[in-house]
C-alpha atoms as a PDB file:
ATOM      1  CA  UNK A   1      21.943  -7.470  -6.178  1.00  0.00           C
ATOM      2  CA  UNK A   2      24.402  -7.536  -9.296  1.00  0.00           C
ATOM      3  CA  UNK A   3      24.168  -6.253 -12.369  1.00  0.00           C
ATOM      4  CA  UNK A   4      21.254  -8.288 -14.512  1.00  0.00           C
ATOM      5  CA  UNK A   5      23.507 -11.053 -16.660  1.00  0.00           C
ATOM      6  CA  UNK A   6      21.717 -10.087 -19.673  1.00  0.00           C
ATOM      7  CA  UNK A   7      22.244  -6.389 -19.072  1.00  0.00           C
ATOM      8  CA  UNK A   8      25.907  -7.414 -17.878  1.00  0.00           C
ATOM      9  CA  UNK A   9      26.333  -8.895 -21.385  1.00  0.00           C
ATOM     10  CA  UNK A  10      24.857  -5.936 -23.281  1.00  0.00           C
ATOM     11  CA  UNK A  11      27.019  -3.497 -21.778  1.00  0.00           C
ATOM     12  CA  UNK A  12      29.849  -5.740 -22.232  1.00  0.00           C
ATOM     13  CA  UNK A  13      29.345  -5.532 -25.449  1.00  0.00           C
ATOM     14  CA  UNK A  14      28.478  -2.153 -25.828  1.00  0.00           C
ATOM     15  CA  UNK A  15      31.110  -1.271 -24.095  1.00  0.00           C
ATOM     16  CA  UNK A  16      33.365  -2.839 -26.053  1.00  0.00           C
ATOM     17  CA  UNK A  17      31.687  -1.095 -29.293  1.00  0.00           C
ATOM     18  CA  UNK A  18      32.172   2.276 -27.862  1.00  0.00           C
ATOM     19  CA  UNK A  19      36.009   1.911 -28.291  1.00  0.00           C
ATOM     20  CA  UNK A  20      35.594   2.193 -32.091  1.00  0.00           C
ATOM     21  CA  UNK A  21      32.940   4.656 -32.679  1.00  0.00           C
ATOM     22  CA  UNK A  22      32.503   7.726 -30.974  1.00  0.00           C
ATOM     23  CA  UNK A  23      30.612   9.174 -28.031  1.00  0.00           C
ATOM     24  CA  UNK A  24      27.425  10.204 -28.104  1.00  0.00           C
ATOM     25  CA  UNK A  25      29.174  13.316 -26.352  1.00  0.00           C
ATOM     26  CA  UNK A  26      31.541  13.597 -29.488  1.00  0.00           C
ATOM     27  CA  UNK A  27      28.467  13.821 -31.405  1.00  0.00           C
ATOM     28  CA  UNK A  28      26.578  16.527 -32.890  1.00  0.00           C
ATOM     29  CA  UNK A  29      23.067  16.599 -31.426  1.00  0.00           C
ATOM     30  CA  UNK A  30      21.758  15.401 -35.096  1.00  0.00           C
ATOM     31  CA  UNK A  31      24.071  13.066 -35.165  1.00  0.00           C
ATOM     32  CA  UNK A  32      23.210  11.335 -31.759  1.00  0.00           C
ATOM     33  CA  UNK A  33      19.372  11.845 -32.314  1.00  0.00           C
ATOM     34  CA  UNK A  34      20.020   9.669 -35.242  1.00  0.00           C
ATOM     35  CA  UNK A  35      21.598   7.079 -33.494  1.00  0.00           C
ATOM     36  CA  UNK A  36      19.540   7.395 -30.606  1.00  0.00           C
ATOM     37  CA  UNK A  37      16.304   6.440 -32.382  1.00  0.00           C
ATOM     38  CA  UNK A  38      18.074   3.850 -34.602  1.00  0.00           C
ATOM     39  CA  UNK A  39      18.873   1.830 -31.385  1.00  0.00           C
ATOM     40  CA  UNK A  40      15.412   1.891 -30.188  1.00  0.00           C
ATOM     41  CA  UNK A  41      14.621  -0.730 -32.851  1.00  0.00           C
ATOM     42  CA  UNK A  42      17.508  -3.045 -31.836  1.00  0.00           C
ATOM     43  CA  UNK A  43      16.875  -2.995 -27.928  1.00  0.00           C
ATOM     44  CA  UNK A  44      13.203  -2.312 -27.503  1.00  0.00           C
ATOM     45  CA  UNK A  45       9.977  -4.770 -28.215  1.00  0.00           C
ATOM     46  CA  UNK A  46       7.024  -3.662 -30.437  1.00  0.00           C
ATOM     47  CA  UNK A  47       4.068  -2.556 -28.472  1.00  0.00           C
ATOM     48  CA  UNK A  48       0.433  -3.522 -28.059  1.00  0.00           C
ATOM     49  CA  UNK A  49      -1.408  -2.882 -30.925  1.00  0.00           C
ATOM     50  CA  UNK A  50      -3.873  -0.176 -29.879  1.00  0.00           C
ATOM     51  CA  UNK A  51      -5.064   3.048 -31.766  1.00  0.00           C
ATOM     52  CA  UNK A  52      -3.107   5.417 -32.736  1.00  0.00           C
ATOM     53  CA  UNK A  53      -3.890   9.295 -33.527  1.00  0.00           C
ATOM     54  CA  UNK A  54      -1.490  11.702 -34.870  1.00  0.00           C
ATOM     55  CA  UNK A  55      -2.383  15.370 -33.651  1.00  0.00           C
ATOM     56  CA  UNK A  56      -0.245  18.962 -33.409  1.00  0.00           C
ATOM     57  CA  UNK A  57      -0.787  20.904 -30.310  1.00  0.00           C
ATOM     58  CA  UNK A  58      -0.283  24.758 -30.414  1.00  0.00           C
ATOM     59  CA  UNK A  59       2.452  26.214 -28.553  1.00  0.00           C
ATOM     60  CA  UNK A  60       2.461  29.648 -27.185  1.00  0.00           C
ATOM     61  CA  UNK A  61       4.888  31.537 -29.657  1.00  0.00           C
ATOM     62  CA  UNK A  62       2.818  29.690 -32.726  1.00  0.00           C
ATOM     63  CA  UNK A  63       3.925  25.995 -33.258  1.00  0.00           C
ATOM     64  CA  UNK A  64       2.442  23.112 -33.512  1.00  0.00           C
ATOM     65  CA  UNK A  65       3.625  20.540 -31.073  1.00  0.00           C
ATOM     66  CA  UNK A  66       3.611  16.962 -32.739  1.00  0.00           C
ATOM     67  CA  UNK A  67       1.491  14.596 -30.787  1.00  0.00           C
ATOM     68  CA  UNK A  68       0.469  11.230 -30.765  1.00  0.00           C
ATOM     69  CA  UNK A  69      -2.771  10.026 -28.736  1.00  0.00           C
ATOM     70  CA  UNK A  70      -2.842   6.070 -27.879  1.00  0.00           C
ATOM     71  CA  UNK A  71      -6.202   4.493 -27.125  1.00  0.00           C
ATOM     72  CA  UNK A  72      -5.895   1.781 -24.560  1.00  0.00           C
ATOM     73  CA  UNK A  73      -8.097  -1.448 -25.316  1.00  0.00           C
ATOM     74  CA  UNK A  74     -11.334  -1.653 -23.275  1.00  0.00           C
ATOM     75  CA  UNK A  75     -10.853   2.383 -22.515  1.00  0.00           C
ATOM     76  CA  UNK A  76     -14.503   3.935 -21.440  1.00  0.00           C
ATOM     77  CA  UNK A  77     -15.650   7.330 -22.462  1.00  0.00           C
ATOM     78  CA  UNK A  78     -14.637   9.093 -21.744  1.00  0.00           C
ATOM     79  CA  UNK A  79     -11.336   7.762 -21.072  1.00  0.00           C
ATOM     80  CA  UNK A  80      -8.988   8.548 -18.217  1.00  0.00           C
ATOM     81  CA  UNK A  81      -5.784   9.843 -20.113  1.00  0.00           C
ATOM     82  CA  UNK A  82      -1.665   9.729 -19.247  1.00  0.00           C
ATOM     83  CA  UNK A  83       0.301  12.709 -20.542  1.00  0.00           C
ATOM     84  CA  UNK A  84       3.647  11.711 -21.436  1.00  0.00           C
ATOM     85  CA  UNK A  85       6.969  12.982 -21.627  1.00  0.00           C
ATOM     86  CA  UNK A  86       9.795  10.693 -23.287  1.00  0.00           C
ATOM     87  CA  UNK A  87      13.379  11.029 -21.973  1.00  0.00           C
ATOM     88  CA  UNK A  88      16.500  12.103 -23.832  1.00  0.00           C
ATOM     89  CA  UNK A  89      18.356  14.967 -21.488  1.00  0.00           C
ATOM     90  CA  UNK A  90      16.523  17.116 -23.771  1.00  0.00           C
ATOM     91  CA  UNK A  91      18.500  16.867 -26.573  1.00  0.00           C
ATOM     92  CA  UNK A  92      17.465  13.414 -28.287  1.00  0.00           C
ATOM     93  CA  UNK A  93      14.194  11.010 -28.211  1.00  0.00           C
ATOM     94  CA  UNK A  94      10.662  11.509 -29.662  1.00  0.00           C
ATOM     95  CA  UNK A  95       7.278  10.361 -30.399  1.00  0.00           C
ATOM     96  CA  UNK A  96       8.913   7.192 -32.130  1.00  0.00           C
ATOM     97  CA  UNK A  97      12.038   6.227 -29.760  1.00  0.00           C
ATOM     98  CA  UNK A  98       9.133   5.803 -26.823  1.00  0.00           C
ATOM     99  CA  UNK A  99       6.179   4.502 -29.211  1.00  0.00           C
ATOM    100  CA  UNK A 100       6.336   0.671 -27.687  1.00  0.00           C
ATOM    101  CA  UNK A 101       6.449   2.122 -24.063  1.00  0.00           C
ATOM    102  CA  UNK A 102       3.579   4.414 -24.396  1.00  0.00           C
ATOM    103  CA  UNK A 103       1.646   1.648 -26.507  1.00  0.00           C
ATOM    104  CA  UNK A 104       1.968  -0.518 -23.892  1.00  0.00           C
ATOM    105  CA  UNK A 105       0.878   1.870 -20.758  1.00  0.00           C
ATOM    106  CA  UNK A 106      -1.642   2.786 -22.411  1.00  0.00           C
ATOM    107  CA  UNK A 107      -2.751  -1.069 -23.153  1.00  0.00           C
ATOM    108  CA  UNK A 108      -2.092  -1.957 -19.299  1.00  0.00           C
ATOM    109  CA  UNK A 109      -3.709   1.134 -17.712  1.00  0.00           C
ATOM    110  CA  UNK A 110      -6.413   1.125 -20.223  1.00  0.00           C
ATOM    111  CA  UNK A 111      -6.384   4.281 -20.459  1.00  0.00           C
ATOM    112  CA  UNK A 112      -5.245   6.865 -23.079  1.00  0.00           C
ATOM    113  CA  UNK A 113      -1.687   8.119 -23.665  1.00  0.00           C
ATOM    114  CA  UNK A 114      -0.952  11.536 -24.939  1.00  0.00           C
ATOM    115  CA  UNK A 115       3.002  11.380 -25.908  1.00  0.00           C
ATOM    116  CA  UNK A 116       4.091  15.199 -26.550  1.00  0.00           C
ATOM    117  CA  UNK A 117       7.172  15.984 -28.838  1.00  0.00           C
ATOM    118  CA  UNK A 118       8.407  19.214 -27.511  1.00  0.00           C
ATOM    119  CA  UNK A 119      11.646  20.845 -28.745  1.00  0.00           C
ATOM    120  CA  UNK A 120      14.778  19.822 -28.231  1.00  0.00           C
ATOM    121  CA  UNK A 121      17.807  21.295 -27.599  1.00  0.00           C
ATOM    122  CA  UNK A 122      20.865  22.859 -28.549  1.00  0.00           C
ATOM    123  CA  UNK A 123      17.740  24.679 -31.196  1.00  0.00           C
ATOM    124  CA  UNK A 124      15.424  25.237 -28.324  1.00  0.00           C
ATOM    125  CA  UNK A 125      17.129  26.201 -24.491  1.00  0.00           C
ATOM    126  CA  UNK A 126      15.813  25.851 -21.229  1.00  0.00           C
ATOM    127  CA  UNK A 127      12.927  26.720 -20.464  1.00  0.00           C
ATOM    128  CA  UNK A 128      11.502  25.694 -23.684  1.00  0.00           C
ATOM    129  CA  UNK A 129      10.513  22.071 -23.116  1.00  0.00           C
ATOM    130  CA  UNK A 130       9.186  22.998 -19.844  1.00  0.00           C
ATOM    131  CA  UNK A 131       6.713  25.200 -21.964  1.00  0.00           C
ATOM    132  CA  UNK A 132       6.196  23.110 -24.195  1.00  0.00           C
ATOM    133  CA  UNK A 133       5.175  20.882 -21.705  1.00  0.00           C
ATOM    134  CA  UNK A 134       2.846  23.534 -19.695  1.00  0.00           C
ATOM    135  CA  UNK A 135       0.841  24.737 -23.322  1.00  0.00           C
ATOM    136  CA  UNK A 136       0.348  20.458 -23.735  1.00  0.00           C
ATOM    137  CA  UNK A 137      -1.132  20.276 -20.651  1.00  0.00           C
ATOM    138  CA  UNK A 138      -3.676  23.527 -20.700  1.00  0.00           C
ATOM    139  CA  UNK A 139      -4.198  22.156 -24.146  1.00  0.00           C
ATOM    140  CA  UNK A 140      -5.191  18.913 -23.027  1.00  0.00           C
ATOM    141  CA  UNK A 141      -7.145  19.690 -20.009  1.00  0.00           C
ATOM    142  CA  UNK A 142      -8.958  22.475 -22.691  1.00  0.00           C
ATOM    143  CA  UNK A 143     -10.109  19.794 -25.469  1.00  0.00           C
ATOM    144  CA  UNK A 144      -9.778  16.448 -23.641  1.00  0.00           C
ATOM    145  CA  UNK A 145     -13.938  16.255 -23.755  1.00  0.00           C
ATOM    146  CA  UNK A 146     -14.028  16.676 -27.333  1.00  0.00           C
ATOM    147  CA  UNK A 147     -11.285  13.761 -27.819  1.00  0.00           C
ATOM    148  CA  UNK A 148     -13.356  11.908 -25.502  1.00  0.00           C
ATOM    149  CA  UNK A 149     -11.148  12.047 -22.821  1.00  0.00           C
ATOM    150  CA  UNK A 150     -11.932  13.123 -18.942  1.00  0.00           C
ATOM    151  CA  UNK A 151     -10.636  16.087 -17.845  1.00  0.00           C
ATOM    152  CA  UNK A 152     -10.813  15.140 -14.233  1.00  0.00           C
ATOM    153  CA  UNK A 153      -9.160  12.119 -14.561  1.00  0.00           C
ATOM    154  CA  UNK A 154      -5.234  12.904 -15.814  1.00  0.00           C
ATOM    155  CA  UNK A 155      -1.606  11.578 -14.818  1.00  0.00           C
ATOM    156  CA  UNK A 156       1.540  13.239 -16.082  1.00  0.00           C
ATOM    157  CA  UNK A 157       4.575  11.189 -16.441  1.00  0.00           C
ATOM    158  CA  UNK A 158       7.745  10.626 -17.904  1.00  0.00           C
ATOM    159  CA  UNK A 159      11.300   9.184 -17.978  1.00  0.00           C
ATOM    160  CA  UNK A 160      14.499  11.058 -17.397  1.00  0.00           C
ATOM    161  CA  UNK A 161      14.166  14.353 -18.553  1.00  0.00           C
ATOM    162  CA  UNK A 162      10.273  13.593 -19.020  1.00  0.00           C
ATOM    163  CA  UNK A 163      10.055  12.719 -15.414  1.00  0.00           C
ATOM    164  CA  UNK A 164      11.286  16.070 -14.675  1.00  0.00           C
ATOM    165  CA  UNK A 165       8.730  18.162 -16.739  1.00  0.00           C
ATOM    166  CA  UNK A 166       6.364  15.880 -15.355  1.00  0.00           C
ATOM    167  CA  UNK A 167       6.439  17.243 -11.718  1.00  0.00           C
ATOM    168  CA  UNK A 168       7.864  20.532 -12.825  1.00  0.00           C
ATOM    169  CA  UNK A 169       4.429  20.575 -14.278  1.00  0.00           C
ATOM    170  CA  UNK A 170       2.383  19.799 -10.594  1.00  0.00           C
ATOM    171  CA  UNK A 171       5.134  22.615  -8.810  1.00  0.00           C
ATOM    172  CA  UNK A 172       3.520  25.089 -11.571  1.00  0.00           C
ATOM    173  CA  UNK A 173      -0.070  23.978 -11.037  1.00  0.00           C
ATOM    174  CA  UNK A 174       0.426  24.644  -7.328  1.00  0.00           C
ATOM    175  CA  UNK A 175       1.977  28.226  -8.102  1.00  0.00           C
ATOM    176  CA  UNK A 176      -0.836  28.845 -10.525  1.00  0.00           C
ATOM    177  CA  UNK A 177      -3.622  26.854  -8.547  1.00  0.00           C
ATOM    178  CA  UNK A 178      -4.698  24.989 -11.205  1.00  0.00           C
ATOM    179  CA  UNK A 179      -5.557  20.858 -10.295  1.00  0.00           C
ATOM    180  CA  UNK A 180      -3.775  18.540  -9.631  1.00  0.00           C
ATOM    181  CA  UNK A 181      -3.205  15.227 -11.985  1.00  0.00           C
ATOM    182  CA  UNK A 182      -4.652  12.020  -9.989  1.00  0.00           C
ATOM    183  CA  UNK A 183      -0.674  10.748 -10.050  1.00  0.00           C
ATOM    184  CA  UNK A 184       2.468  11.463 -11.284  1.00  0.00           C
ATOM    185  CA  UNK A 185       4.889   9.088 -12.510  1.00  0.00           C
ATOM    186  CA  UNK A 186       8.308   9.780 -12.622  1.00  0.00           C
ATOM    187  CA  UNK A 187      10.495   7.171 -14.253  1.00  0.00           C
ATOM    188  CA  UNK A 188      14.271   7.610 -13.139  1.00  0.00           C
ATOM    189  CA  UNK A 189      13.852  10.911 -12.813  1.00  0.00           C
ATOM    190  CA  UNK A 190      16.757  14.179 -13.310  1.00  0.00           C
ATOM    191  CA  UNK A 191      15.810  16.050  -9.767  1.00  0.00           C
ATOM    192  CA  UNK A 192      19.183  17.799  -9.115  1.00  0.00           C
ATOM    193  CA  UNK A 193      20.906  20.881  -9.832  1.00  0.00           C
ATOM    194  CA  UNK A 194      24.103  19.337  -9.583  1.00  0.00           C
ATOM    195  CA  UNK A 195      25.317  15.845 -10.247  1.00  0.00           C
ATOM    196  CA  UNK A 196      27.548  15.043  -7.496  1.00  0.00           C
ATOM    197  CA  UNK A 197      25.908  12.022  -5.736  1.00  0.00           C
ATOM    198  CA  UNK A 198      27.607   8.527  -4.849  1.00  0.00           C
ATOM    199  CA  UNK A 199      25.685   6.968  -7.464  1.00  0.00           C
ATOM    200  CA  UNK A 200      26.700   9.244 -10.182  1.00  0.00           C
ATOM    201  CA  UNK A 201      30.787   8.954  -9.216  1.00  0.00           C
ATOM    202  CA  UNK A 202      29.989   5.156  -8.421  1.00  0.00           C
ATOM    203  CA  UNK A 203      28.396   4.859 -11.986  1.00  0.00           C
ATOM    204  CA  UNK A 204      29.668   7.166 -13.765  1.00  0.00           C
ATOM    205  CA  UNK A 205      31.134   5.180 -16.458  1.00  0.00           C
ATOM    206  CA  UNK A 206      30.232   1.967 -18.244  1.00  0.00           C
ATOM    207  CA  UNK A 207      26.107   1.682 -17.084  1.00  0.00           C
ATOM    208  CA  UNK A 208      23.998   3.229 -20.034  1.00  0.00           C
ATOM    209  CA  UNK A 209      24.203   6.555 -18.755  1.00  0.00           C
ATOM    210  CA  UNK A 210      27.564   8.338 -18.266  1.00  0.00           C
ATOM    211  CA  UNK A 211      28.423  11.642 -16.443  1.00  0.00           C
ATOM    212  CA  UNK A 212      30.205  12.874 -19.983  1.00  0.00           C
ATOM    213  CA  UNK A 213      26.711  12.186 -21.560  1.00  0.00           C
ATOM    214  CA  UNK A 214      24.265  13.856 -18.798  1.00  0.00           C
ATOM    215  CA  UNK A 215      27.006  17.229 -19.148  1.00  0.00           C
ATOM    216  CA  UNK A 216      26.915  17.498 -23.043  1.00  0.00           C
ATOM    217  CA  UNK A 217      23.591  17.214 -22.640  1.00  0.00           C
ATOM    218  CA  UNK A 218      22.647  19.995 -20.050  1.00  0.00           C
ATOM    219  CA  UNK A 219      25.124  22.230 -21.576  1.00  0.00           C
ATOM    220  CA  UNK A 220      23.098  22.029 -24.637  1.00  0.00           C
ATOM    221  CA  UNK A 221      19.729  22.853 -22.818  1.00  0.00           C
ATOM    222  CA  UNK A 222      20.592  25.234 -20.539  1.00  0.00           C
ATOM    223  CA  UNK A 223      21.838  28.536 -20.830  1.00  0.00           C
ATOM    224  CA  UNK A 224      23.990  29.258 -18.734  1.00  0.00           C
ATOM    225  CA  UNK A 225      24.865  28.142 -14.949  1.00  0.00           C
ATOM    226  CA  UNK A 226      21.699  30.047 -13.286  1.00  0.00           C
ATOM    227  CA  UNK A 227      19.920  27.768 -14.911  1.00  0.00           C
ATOM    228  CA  UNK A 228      20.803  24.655 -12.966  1.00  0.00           C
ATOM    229  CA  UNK A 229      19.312  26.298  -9.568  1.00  0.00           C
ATOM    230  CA  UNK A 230      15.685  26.959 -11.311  1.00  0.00           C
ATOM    231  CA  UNK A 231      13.238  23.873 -10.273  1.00  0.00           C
ATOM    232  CA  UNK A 232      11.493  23.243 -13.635  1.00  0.00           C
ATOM    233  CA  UNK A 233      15.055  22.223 -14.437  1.00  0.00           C
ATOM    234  CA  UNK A 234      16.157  20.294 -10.594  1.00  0.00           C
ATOM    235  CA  UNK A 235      12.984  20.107  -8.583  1.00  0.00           C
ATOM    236  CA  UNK A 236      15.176  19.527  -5.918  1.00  0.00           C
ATOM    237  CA  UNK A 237      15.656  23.439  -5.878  1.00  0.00           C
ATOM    238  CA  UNK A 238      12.177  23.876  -5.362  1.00  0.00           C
ATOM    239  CA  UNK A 239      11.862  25.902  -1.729  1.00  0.00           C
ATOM    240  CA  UNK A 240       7.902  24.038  -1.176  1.00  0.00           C
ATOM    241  CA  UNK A 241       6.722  20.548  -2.348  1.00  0.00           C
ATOM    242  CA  UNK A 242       3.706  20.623  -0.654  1.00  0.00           C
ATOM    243  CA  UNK A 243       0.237  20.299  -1.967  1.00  0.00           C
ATOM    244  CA  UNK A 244       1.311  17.961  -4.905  1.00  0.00           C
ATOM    245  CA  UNK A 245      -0.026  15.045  -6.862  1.00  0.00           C
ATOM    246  CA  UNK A 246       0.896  11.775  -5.619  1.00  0.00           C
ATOM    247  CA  UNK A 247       3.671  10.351  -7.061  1.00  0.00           C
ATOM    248  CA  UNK A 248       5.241   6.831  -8.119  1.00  0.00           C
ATOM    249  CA  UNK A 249       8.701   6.798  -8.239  1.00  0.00           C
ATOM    250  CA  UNK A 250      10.674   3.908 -10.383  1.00  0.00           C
ATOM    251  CA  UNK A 251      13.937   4.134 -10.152  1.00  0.00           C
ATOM    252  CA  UNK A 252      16.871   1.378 -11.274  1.00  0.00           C
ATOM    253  CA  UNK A 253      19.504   0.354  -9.045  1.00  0.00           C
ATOM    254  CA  UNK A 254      22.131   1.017 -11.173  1.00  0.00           C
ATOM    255  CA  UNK A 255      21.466   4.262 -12.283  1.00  0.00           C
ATOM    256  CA  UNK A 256      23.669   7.006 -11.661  1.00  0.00           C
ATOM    257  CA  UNK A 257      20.244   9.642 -10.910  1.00  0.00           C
ATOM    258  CA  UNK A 258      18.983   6.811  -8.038  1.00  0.00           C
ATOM    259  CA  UNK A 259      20.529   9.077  -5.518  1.00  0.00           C
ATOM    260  CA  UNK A 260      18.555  12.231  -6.532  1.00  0.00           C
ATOM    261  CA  UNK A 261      15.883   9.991  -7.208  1.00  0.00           C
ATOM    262  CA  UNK A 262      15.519   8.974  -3.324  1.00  0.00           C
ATOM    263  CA  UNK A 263      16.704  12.071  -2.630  1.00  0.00           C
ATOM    264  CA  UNK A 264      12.797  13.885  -4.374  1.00  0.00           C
ATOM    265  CA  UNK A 265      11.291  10.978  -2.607  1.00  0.00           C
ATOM    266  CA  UNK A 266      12.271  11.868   0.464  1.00  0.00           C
ATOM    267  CA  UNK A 267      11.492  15.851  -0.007  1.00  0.00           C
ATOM    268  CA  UNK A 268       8.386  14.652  -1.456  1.00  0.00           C
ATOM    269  CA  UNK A 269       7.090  13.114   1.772  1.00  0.00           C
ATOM    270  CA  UNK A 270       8.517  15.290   4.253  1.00  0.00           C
ATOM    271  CA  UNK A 271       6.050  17.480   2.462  1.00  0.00           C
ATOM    272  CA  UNK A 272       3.191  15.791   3.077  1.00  0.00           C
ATOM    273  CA  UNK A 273       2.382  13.747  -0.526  1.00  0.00           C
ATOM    274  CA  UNK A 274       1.843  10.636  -0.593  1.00  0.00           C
ATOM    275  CA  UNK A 275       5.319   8.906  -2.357  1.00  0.00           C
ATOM    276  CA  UNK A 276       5.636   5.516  -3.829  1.00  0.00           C
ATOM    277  CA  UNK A 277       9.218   4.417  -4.734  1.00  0.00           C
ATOM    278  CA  UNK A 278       9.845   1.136  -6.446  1.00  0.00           C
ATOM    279  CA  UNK A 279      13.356  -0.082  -7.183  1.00  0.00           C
ATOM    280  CA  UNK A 280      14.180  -2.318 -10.045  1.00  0.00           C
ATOM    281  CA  UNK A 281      17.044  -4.581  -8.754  1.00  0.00           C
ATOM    282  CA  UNK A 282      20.159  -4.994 -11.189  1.00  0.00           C
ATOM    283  CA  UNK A 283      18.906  -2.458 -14.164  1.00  0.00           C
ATOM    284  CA  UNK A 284      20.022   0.329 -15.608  1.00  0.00           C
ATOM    285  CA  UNK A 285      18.951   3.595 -16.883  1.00  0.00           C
ATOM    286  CA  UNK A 286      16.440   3.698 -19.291  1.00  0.00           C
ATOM    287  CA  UNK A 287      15.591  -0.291 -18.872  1.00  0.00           C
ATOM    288  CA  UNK A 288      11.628   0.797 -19.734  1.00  0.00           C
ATOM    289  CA  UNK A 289      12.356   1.421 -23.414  1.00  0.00           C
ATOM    290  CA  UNK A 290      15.126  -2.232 -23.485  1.00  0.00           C
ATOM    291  CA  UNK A 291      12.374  -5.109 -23.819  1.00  0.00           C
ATOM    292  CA  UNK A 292      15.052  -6.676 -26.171  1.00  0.00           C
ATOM    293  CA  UNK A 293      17.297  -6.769 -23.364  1.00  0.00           C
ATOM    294  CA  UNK A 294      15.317  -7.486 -20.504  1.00  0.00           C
ATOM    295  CA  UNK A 295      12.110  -8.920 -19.636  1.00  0.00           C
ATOM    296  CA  UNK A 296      12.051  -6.425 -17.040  1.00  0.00           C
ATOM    297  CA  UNK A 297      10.925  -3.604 -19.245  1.00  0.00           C
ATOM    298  CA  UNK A 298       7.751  -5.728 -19.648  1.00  0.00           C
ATOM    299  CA  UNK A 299       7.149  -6.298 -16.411  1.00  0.00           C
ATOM    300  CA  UNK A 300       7.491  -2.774 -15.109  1.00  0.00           C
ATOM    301  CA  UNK A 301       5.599  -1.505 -17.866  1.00  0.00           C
ATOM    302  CA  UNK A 302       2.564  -4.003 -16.300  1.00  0.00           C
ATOM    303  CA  UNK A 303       3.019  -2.979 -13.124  1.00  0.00           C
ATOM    304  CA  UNK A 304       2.946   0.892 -13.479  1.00  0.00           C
ATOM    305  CA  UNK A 305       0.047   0.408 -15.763  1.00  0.00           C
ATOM    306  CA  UNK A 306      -1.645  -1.127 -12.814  1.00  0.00           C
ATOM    307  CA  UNK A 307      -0.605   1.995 -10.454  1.00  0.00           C
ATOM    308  CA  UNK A 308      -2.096   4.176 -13.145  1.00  0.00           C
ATOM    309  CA  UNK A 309      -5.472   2.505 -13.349  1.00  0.00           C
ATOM    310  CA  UNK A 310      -5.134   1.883  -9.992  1.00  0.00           C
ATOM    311  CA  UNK A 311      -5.142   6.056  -9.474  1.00  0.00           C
ATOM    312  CA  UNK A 312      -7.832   6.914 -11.943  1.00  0.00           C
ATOM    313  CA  UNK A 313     -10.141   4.756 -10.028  1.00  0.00           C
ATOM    314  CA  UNK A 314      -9.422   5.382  -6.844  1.00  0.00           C
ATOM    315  CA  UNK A 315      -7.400   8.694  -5.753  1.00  0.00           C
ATOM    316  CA  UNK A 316      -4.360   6.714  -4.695  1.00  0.00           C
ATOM    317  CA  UNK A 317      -2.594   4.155  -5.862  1.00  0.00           C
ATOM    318  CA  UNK A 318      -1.412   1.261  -4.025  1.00  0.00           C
ATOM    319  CA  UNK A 319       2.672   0.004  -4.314  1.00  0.00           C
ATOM    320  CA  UNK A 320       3.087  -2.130  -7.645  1.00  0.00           C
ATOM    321  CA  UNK A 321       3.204  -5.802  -7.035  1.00  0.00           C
END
């Protein structure tokens, strides 16, 4: 299918604004957190209005994770609850660049969200947000009962980067033999050590994402080239998938990580767990958080709702429709 004509348009002219200002990889990371989060209120939709909570979580070395827990509408106690992850490559995004996407999961699946602002990088390297991530979750699963949330009934997710930490977080609970979450839902998700795919040479320039971007950004996260072979960074490295949560996949077709993103799939059922993988036709990269741009956002956002509710009453979810 070809590119969506209101996405073609976008990028046309975003495209066209790139030739005066500079890349976001020309950027310091303040610089494109800034303009990261001032786009999100030009290409993305309010959310449902739902309840909001702001909370700190404690990280291992001391601080306080900022939090935000979303109450869907019609959510029982004790509620089934997401834990989220936004994108970003690690370096940009927050609790405010992916407000209208967790709103509205939250609204669909009527069930809680719990968005998690770990630390970014250059400030914080590898494997900081995937600790971040692993004190949210032993948080959560510690003190969901007295937010009113059930403990037995959690899904981790996330886009991009967020999809990673997401099932880095079921390879750990494996390793540690801890439970699994009733799903795990991995939005476009970074699975590779390397990024050498077709897709990524096919798309690497001119689609949202581009190769220059994804490199600044893992050479600000990780450390050094080690790094890249460790799964909480490419689950793709991981030797043993087994024994994991099931997953939905959502990938978009022209995104350069839909390679690596069929690529997990594929691992991910030779191993035994049950796999899901829904792709968008004629979208790009991060198309959940651009509701402004196309209705698809909004009709994804529906639809993996569903699969979410779908999981927390029954253990596994059925394809979106």
């Amino acid at each position: 299918m070809p590119l969506h004509p209101d996405l073609d348009a976008f990028l046309e002219m975003a495209n066209l604004a790139s030739q005066s200002r500079r890349p976001m990889s020309e950027m310091t990371p303040d610089e494109a957190r800034a303009t990261y989060d001032a786009s999100t209120l030009a290409l993305d939709a309010p959310g449902a209005e739902i309840p909001v909570e702001a909370l700190h979580i404690p990280a291992r070395d001391g601080h306080a994770l900022p939090a935000r827990l979303y109450r869907g509408s019609d959510t029982a106690t004790p509620a089934p609850v997401l834990l989220y992850f936004h994108g970003g490559g690690y370096v940009v995004g927050g609790l405010d660049s992916h407000d209208s996407l967790c709103r509205d999961l939250a609204d669909a699946a009527q069930c809680a969200v719990l968005s998690i602002d770990y630390r970014l990088a250059p400030e914080h390297k590898f494997p900081t947000a995937f600790h971040d991530a692993e004190d949210a979750c032993a948080w959560l699963r510690a003190n969901a009962a007295s937010l009113g949330l059930d403990p037995e009934r959690i899904a981790i997710g996330g886009d991009s980067a967020g999809g990673t930490l997401a099932t880095a977080l079921c390879i750990a609970a494996r390793h540690a033999g801890t439970p699994q979450p009733r799903l795990q839902v991995l939005l476009y998700p970074c699975t590779s050590a390397h990024q050498d795919t077709a897709s990524h040479a096919r798309l690497a320039v001119g689609y949202l994402l581009e190769q220059r971007t994804l490199q600044w950004m893992f050479g600000h996260y990780l450390r050094h080239a080690d790094d890249r072979a460790d799964w909480r960074f490419a689950p793709l490295e991981a030797t043993d998938l087994g024994g994991l949560a099931p997953a939905l996949i959502v990938l978009a077709e022209f995104d350069p990580l839909v390679d690596e993103g069929h690529a997990y799939a594929r691992r991910l059922q030779a191993a035994g767990v049950t796999t899901q993988t829904v792709v968008w036709p004629g979208v790009v990269h991060d198309f959940a958080r651009l509701g402004n741009v196309v209705e698809e956002a909004a009709r994804m956002r529906a639809q993996v709702g569903r699969a979410i509710a779908e999981a927390f009453h029954h253990r596994e979810p059925s394809t979106p429709s």
